[in-house]
PDB file of N, CA and C in Angstrom:
ATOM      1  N   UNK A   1      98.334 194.208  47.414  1.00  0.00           N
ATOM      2  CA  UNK A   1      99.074 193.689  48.560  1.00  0.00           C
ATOM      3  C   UNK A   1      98.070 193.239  49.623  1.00  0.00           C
ATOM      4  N   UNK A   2      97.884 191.991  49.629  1.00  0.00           N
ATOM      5  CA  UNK A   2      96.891 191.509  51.206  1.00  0.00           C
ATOM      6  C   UNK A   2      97.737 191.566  52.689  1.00  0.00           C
ATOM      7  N   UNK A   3      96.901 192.328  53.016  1.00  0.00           N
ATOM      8  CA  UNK A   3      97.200 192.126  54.659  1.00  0.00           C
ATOM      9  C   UNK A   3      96.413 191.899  55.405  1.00  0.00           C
ATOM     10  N   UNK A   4      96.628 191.446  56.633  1.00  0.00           N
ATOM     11  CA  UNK A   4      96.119 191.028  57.805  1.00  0.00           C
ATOM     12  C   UNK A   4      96.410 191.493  59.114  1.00  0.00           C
ATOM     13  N   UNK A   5      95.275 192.131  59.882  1.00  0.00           N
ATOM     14  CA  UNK A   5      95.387 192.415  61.074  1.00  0.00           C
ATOM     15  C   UNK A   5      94.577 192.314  62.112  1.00  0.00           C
ATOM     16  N   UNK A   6      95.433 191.372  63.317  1.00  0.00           N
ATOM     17  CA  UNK A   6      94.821 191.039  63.724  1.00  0.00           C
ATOM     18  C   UNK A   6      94.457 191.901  65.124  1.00  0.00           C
ATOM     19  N   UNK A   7      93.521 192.028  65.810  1.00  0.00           N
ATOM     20  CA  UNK A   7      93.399 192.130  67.082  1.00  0.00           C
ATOM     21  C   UNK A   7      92.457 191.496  68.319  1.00  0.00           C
ATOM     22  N   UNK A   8      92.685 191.603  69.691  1.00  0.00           N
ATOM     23  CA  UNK A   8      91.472 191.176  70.264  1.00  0.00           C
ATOM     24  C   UNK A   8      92.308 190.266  71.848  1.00  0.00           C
ATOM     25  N   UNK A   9      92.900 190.509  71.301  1.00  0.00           N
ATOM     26  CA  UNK A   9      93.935 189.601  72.266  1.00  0.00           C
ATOM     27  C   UNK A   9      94.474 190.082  73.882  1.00  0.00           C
ATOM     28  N   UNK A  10      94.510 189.345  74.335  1.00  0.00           N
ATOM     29  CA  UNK A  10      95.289 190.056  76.035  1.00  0.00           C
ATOM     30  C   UNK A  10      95.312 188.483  77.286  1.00  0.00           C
ATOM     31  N   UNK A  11      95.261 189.408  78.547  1.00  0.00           N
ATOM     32  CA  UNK A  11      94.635 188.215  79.477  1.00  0.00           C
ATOM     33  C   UNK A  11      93.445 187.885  80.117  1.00  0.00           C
ATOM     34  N   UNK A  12      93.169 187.142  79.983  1.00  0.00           N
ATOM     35  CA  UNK A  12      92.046 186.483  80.957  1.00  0.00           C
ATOM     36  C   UNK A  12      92.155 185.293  81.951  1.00  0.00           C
ATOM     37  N   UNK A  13      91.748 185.119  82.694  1.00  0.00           N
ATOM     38  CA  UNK A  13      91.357 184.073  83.863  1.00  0.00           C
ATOM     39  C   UNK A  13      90.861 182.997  82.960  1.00  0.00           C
ATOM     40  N   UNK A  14      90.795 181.478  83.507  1.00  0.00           N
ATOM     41  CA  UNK A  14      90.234 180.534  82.649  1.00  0.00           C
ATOM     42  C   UNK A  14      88.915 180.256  83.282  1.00  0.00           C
ATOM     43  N   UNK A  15      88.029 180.269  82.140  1.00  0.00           N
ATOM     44  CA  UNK A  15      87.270 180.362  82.111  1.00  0.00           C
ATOM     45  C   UNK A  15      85.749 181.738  81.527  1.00  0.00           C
ATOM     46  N   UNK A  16      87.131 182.686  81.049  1.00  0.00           N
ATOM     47  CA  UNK A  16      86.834 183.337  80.488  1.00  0.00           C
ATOM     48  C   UNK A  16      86.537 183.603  79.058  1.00  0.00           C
ATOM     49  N   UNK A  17      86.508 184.519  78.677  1.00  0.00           N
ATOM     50  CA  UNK A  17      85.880 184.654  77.007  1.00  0.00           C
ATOM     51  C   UNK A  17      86.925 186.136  76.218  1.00  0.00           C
ATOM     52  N   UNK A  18      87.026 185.530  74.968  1.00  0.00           N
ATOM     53  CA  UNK A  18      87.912 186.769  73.961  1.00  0.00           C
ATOM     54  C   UNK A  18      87.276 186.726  73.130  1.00  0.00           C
ATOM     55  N   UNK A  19      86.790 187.835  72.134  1.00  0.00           N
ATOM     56  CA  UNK A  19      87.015 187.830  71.078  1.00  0.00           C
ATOM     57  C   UNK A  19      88.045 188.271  69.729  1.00  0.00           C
ATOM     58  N   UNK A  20      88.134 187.349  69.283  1.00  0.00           N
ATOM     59  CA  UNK A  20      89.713 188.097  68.373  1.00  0.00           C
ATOM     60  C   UNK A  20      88.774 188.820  66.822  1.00  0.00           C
ATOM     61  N   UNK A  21      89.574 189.488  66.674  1.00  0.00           N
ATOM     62  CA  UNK A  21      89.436 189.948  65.045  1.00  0.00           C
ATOM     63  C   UNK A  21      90.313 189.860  63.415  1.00  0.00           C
ATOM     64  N   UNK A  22      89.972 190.217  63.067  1.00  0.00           N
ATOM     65  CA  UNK A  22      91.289 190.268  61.967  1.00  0.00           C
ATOM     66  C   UNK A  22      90.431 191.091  60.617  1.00  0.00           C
ATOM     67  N   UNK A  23      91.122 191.898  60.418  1.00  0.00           N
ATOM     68  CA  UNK A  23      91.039 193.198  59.308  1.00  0.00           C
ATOM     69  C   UNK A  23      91.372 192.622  57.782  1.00  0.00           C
ATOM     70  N   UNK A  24      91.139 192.203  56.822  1.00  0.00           N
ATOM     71  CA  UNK A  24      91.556 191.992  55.663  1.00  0.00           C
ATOM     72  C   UNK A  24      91.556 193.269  54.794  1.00  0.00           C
ATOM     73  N   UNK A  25      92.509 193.636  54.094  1.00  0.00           N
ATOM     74  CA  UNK A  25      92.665 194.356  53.214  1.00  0.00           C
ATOM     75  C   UNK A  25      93.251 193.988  52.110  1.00  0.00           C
ATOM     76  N   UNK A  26      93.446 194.470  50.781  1.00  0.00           N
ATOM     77  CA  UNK A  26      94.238 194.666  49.765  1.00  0.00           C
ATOM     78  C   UNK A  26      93.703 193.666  48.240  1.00  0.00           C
ATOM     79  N   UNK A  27      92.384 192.421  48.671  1.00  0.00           N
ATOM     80  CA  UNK A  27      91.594 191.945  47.797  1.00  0.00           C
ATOM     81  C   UNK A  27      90.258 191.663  48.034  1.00  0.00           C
ATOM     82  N   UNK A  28      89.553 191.287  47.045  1.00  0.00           N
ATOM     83  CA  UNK A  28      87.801 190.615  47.740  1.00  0.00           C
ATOM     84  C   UNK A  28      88.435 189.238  47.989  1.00  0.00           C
ATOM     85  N   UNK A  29      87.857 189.086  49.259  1.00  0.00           N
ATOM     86  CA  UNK A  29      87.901 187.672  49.752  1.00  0.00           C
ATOM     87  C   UNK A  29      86.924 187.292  49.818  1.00  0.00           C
ATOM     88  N   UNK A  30      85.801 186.869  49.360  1.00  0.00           N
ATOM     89  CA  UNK A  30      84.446 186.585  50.198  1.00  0.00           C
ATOM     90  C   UNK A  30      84.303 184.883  49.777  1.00  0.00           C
ATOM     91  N   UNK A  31      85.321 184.232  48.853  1.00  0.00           N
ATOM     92  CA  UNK A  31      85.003 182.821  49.045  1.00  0.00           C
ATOM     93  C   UNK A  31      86.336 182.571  49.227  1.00  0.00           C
ATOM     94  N   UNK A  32      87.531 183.195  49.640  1.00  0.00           N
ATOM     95  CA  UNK A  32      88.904 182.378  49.974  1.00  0.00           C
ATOM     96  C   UNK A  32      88.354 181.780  51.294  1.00  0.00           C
ATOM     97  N   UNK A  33      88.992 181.029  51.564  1.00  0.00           N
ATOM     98  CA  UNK A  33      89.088 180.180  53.053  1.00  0.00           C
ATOM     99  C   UNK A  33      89.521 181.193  53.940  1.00  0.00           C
ATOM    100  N   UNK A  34      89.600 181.605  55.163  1.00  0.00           N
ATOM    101  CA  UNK A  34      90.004 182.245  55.910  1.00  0.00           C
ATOM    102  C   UNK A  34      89.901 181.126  57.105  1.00  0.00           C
ATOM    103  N   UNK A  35      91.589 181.252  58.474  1.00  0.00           N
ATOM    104  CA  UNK A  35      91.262 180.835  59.043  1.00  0.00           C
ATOM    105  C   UNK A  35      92.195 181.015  60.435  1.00  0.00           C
ATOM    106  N   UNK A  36      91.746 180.420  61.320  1.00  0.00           N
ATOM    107  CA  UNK A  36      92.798 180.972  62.440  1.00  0.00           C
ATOM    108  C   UNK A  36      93.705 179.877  63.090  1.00  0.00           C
ATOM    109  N   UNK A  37      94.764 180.134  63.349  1.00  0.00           N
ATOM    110  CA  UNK A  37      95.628 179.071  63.518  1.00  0.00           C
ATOM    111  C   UNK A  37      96.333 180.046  65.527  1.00  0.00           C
ATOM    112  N   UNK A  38      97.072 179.055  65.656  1.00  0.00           N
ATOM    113  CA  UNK A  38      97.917 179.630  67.095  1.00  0.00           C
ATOM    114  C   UNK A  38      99.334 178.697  67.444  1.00  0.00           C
ATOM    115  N   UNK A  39      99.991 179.601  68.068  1.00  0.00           N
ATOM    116  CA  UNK A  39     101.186 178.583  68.420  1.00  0.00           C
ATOM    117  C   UNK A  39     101.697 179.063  69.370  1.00  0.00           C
ATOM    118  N   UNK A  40     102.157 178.198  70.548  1.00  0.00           N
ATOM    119  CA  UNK A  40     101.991 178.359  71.873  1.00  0.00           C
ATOM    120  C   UNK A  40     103.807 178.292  72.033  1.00  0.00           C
ATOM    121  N   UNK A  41     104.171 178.531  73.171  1.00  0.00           N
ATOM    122  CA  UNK A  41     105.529 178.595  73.401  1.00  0.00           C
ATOM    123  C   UNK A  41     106.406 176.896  73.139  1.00  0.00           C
ATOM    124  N   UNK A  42     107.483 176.839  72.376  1.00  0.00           N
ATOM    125  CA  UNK A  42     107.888 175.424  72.500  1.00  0.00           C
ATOM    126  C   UNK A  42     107.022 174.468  71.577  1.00  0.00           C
ATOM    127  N   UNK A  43     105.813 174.979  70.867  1.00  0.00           N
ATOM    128  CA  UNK A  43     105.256 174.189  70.056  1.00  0.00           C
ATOM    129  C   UNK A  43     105.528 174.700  68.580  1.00  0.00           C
ATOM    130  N   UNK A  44     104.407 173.929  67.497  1.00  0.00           N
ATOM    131  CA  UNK A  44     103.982 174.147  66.326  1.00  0.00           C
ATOM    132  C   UNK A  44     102.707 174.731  65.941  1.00  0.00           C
ATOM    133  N   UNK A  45     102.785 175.601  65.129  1.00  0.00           N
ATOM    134  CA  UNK A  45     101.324 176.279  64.893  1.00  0.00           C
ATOM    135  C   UNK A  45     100.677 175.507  64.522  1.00  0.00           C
ATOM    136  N   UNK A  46      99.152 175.655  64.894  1.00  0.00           N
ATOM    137  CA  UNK A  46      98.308 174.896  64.604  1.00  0.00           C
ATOM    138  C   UNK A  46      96.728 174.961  64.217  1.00  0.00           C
ATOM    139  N   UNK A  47      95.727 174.686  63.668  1.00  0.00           N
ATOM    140  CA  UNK A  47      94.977 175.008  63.116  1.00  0.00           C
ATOM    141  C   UNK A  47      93.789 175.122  64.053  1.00  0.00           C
ATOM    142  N   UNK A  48      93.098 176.266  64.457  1.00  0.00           N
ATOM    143  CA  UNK A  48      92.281 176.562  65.407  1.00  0.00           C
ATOM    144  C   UNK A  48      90.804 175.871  64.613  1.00  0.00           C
ATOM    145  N   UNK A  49      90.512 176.734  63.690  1.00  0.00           N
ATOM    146  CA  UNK A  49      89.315 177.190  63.203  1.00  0.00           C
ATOM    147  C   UNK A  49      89.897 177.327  61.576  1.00  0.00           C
ATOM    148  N   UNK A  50      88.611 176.907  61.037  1.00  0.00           N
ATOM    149  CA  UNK A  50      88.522 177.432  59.120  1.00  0.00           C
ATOM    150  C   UNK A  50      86.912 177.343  58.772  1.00  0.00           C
ATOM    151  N   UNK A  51      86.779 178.788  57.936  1.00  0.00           N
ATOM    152  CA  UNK A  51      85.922 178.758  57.650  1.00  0.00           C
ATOM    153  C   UNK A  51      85.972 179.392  55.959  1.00  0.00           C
ATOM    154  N   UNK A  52      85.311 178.243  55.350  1.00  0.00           N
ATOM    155  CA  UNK A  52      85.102 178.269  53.730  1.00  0.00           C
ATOM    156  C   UNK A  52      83.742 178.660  52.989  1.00  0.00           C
ATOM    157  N   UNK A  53      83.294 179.345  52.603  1.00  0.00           N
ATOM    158  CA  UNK A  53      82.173 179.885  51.582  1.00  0.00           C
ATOM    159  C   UNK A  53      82.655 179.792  50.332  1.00  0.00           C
ATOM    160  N   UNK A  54      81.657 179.154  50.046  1.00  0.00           N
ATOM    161  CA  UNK A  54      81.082 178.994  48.219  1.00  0.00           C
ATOM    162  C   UNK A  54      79.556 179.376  48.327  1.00  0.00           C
ATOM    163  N   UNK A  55      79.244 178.306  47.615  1.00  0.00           N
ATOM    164  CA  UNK A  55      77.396 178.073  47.836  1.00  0.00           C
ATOM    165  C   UNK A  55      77.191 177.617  48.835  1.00  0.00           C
ATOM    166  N   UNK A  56      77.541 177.222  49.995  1.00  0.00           N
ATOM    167  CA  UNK A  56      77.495 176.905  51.491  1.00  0.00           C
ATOM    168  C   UNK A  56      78.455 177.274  52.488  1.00  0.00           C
ATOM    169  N   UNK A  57      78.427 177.347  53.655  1.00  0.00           N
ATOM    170  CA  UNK A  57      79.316 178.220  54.311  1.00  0.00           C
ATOM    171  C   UNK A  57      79.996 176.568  55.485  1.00  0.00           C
ATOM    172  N   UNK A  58      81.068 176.364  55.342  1.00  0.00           N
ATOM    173  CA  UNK A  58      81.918 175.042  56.191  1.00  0.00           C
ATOM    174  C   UNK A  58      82.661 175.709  57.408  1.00  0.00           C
ATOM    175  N   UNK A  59      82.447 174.911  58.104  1.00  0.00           N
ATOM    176  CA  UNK A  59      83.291 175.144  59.276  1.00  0.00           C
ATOM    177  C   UNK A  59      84.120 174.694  59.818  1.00  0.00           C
ATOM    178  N   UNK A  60      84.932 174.306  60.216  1.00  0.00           N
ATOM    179  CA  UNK A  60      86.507 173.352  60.691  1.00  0.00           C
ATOM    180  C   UNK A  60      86.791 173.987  61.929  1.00  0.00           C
ATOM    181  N   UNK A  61      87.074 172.564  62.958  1.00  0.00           N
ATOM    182  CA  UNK A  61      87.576 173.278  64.027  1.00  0.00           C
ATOM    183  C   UNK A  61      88.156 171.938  64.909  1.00  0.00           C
ATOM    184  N   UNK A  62      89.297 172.824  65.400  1.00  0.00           N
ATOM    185  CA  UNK A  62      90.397 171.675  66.075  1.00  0.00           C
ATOM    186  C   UNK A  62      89.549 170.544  67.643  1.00  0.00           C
ATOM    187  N   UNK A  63      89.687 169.424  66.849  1.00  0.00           N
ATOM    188  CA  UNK A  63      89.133 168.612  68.868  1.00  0.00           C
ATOM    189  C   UNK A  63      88.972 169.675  70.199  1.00  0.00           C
ATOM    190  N   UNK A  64      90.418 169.991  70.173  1.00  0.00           N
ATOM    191  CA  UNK A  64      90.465 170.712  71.423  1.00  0.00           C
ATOM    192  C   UNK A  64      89.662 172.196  71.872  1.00  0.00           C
ATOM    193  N   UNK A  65      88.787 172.674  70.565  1.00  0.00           N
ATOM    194  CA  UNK A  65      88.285 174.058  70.894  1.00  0.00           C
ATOM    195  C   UNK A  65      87.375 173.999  70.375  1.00  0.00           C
ATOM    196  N   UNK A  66      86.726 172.574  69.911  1.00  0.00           N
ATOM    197  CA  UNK A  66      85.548 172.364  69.140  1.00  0.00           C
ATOM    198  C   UNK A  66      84.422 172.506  70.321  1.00  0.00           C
ATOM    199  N   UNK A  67      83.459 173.539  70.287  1.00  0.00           N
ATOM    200  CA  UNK A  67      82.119 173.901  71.063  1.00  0.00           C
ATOM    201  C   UNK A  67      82.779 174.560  72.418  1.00  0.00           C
ATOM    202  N   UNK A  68      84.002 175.712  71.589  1.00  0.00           N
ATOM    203  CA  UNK A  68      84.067 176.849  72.675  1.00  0.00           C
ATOM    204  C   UNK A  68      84.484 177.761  72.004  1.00  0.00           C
ATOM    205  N   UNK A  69      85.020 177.373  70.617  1.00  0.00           N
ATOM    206  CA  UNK A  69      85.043 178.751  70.098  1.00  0.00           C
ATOM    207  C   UNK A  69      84.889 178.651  68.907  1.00  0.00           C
ATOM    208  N   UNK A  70      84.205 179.704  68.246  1.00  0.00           N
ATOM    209  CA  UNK A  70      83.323 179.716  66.752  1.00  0.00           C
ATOM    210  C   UNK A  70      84.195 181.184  66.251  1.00  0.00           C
ATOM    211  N   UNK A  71      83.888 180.432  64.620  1.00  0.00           N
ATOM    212  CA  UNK A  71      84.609 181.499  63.754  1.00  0.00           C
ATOM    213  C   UNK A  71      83.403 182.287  62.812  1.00  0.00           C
ATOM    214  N   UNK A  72      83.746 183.327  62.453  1.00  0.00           N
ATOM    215  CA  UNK A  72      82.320 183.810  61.728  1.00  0.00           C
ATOM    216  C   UNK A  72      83.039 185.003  60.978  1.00  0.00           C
ATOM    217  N   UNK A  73      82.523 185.287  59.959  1.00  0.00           N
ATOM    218  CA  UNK A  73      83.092 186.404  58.812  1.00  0.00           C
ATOM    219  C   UNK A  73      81.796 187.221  58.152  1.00  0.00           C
ATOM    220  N   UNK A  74      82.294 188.378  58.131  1.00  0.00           N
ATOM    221  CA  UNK A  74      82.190 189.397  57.841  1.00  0.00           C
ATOM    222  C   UNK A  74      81.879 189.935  56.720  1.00  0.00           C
ATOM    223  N   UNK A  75      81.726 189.366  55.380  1.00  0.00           N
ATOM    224  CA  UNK A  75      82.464 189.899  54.041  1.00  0.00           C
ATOM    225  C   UNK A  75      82.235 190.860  54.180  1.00  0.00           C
ATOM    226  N   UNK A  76      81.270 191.636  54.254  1.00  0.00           N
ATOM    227  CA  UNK A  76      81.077 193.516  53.987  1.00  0.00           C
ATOM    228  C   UNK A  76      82.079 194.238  54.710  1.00  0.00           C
ATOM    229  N   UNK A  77      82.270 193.981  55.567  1.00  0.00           N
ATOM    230  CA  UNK A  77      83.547 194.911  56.356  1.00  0.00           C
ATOM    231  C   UNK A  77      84.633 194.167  56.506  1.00  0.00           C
ATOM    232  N   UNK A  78      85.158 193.188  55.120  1.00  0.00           N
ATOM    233  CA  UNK A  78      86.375 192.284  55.385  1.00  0.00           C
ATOM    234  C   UNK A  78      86.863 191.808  56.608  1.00  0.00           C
ATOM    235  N   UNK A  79      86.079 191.316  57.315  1.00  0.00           N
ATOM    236  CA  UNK A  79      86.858 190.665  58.747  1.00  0.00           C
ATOM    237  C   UNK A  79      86.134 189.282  59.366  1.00  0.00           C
ATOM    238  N   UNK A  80      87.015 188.574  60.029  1.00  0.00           N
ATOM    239  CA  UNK A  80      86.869 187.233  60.570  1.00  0.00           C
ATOM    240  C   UNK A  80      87.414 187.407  61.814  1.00  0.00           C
ATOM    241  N   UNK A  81      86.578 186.274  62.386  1.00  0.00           N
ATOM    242  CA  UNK A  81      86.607 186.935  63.739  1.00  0.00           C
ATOM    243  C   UNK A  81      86.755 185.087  64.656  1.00  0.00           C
ATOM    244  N   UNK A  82      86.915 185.152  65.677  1.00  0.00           N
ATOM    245  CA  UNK A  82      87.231 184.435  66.354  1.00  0.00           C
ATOM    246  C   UNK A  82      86.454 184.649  68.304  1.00  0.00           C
ATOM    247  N   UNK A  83      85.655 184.145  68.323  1.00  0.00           N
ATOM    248  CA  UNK A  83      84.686 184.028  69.725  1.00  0.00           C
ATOM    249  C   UNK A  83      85.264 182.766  70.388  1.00  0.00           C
ATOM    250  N   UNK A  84      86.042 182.850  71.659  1.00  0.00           N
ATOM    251  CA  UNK A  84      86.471 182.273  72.193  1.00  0.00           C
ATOM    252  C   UNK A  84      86.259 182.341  73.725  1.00  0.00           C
ATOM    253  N   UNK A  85      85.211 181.182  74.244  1.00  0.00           N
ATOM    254  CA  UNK A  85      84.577 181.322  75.647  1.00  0.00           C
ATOM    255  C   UNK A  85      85.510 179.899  76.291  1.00  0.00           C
ATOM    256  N   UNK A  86      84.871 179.541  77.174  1.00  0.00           N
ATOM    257  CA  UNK A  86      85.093 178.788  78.148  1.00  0.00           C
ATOM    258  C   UNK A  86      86.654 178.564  78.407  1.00  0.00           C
ATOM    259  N   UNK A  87      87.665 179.754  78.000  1.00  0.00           N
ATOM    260  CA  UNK A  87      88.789 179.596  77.939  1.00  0.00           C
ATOM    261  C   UNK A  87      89.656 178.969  78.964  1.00  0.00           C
ATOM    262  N   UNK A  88      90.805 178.095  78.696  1.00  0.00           N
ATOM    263  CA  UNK A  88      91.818 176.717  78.917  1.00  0.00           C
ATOM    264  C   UNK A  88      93.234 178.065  79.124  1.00  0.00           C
ATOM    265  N   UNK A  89      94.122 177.174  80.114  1.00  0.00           N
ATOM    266  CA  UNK A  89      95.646 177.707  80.290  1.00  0.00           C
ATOM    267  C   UNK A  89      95.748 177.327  78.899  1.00  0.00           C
ATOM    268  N   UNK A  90      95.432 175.914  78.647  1.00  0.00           N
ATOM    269  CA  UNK A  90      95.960 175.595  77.546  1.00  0.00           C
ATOM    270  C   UNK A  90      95.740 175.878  76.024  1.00  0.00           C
ATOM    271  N   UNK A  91      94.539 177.134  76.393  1.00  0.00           N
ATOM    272  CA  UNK A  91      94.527 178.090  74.913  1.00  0.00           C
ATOM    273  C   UNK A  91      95.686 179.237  74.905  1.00  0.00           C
ATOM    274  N   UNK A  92      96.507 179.279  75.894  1.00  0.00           N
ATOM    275  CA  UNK A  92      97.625 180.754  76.167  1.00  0.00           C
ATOM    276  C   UNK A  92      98.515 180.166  74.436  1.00  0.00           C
ATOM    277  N   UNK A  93      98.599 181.104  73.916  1.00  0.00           N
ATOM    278  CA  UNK A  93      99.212 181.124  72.598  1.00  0.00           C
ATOM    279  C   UNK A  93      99.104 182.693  71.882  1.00  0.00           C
ATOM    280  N   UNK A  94      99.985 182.900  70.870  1.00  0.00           N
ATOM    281  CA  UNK A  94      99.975 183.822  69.551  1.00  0.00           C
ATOM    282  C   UNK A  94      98.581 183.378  68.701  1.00  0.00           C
ATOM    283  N   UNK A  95      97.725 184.106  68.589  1.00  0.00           N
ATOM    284  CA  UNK A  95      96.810 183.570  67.686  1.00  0.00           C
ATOM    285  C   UNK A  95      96.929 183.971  66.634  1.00  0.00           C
ATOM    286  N   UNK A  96      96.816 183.684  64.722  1.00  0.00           N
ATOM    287  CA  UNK A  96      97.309 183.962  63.545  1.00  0.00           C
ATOM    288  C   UNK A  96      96.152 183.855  62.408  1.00  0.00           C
ATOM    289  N   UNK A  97      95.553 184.924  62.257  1.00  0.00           N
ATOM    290  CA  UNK A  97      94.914 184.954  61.078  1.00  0.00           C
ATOM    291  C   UNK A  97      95.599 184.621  59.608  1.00  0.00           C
ATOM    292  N   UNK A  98      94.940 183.794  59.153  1.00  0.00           N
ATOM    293  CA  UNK A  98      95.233 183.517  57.606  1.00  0.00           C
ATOM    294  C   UNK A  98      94.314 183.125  56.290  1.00  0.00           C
ATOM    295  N   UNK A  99      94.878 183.770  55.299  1.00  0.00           N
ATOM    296  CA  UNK A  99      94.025 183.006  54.359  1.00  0.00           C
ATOM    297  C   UNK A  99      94.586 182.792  53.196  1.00  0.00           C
ATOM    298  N   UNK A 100      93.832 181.845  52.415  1.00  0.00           N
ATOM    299  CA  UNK A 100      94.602 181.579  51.039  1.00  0.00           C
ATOM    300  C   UNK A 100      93.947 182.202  49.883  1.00  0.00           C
ATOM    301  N   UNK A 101      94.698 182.557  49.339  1.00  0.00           N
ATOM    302  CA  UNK A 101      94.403 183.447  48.180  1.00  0.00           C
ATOM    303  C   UNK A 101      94.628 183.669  46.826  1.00  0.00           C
ATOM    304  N   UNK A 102      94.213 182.823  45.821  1.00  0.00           N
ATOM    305  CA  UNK A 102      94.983 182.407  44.682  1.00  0.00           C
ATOM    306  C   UNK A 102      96.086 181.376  44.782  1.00  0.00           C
ATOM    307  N   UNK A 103      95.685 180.927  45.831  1.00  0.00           N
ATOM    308  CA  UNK A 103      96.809 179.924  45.673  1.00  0.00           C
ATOM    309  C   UNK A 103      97.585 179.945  46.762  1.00  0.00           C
ATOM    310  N   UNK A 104      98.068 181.398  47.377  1.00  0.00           N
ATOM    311  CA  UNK A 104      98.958 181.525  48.119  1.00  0.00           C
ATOM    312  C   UNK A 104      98.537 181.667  49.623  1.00  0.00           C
ATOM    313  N   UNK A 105      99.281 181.602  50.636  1.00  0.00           N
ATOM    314  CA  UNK A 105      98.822 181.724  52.010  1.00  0.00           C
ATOM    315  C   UNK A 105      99.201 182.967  52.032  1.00  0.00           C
ATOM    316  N   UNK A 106      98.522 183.679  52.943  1.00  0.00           N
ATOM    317  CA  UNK A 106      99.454 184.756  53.671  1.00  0.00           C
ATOM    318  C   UNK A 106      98.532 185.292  55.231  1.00  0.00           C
ATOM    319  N   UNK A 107      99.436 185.978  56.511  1.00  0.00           N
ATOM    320  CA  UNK A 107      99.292 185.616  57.367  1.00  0.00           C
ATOM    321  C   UNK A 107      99.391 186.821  58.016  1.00  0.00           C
ATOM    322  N   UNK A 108      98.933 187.306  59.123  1.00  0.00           N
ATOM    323  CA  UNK A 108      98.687 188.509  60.101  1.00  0.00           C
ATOM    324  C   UNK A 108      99.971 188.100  61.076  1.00  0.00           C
ATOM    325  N   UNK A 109     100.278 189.082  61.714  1.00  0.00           N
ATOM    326  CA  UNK A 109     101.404 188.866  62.293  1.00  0.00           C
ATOM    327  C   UNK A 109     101.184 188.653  64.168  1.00  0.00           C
ATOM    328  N   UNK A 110      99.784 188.488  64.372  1.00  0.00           N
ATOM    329  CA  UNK A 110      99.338 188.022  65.536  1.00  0.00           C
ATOM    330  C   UNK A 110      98.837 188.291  66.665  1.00  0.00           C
ATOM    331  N   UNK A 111      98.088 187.694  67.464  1.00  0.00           N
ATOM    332  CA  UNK A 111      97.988 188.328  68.634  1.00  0.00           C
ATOM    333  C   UNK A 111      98.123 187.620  69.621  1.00  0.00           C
ATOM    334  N   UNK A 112      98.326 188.120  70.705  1.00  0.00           N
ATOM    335  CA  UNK A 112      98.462 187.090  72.147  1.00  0.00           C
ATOM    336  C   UNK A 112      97.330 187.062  72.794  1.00  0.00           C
ATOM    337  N   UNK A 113      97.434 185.775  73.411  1.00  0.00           N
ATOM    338  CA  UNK A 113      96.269 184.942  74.667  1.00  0.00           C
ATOM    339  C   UNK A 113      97.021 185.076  75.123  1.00  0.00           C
ATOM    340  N   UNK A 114      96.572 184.840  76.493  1.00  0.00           N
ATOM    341  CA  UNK A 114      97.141 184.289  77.819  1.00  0.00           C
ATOM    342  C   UNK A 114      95.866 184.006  78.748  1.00  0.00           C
ATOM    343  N   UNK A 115      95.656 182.765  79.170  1.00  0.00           N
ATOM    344  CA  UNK A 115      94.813 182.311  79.606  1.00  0.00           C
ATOM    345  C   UNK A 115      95.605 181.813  81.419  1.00  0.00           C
ATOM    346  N   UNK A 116      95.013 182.558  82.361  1.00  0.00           N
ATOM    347  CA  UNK A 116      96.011 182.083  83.543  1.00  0.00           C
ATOM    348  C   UNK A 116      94.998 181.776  84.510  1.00  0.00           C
ATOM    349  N   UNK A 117      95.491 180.101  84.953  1.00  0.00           N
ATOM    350  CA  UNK A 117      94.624 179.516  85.773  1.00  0.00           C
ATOM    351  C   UNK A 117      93.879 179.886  86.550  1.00  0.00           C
TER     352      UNK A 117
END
């Protein structure tokens, strides 16, 4: 059974910094994709950050949070993590660890930002 948990989350002032986490349990992940997504009130979730290992390690990251917040993993202590500085009102969202896994997605049940002007 994979799960996901996430933590790291709360408020900050903008211009501040979080770091999020997320716990993997229940398989080896060390080349699934893992990645973090968020969805803000009135919107659609959306893809923060992805980060993929094989024989090289890829990084993906949305326009809007590209060179403020970096994703980085863990394999030995199953976790991915999420460093999030120069924080925006407009990062206030649920943030959502995920990864795919054989095929399938599956997803942490979240944490909150709140980023207040």
């Amino acid at each position: 059974q994979v799960q996901l948990v996430e933590s790291g989350g709360g408020s900050v002032q903008a211009g501040g910094s979080l770091r999020l986490s997320c716990a993997a349990s229940g398989m080896l992940f060390r080349f699934d994709p893992m990645a973090w997504y968020r969805q803000a009130p009135g919107k659609e979730r959306e893809l923060v950050a992805r980060i993929t290992s094989t024989h090289i390690t890829n990084y993906d990251y949305s326009d809007s949070v590209k060179g403020r917040f970096t994703i980085s993993r863990d394999n030995a202590k199953n976790m991915v993590y999420l460093q999030m500085s120069s924080l925006k009102p407009e990062d206030t969202a649920v943030y959502y660890c995920n990864i795919v896994h054989s095929g399938m997605n599956y997803w942490g049940k979240g944490t909150l930002v709140t980023v207040s002007p």
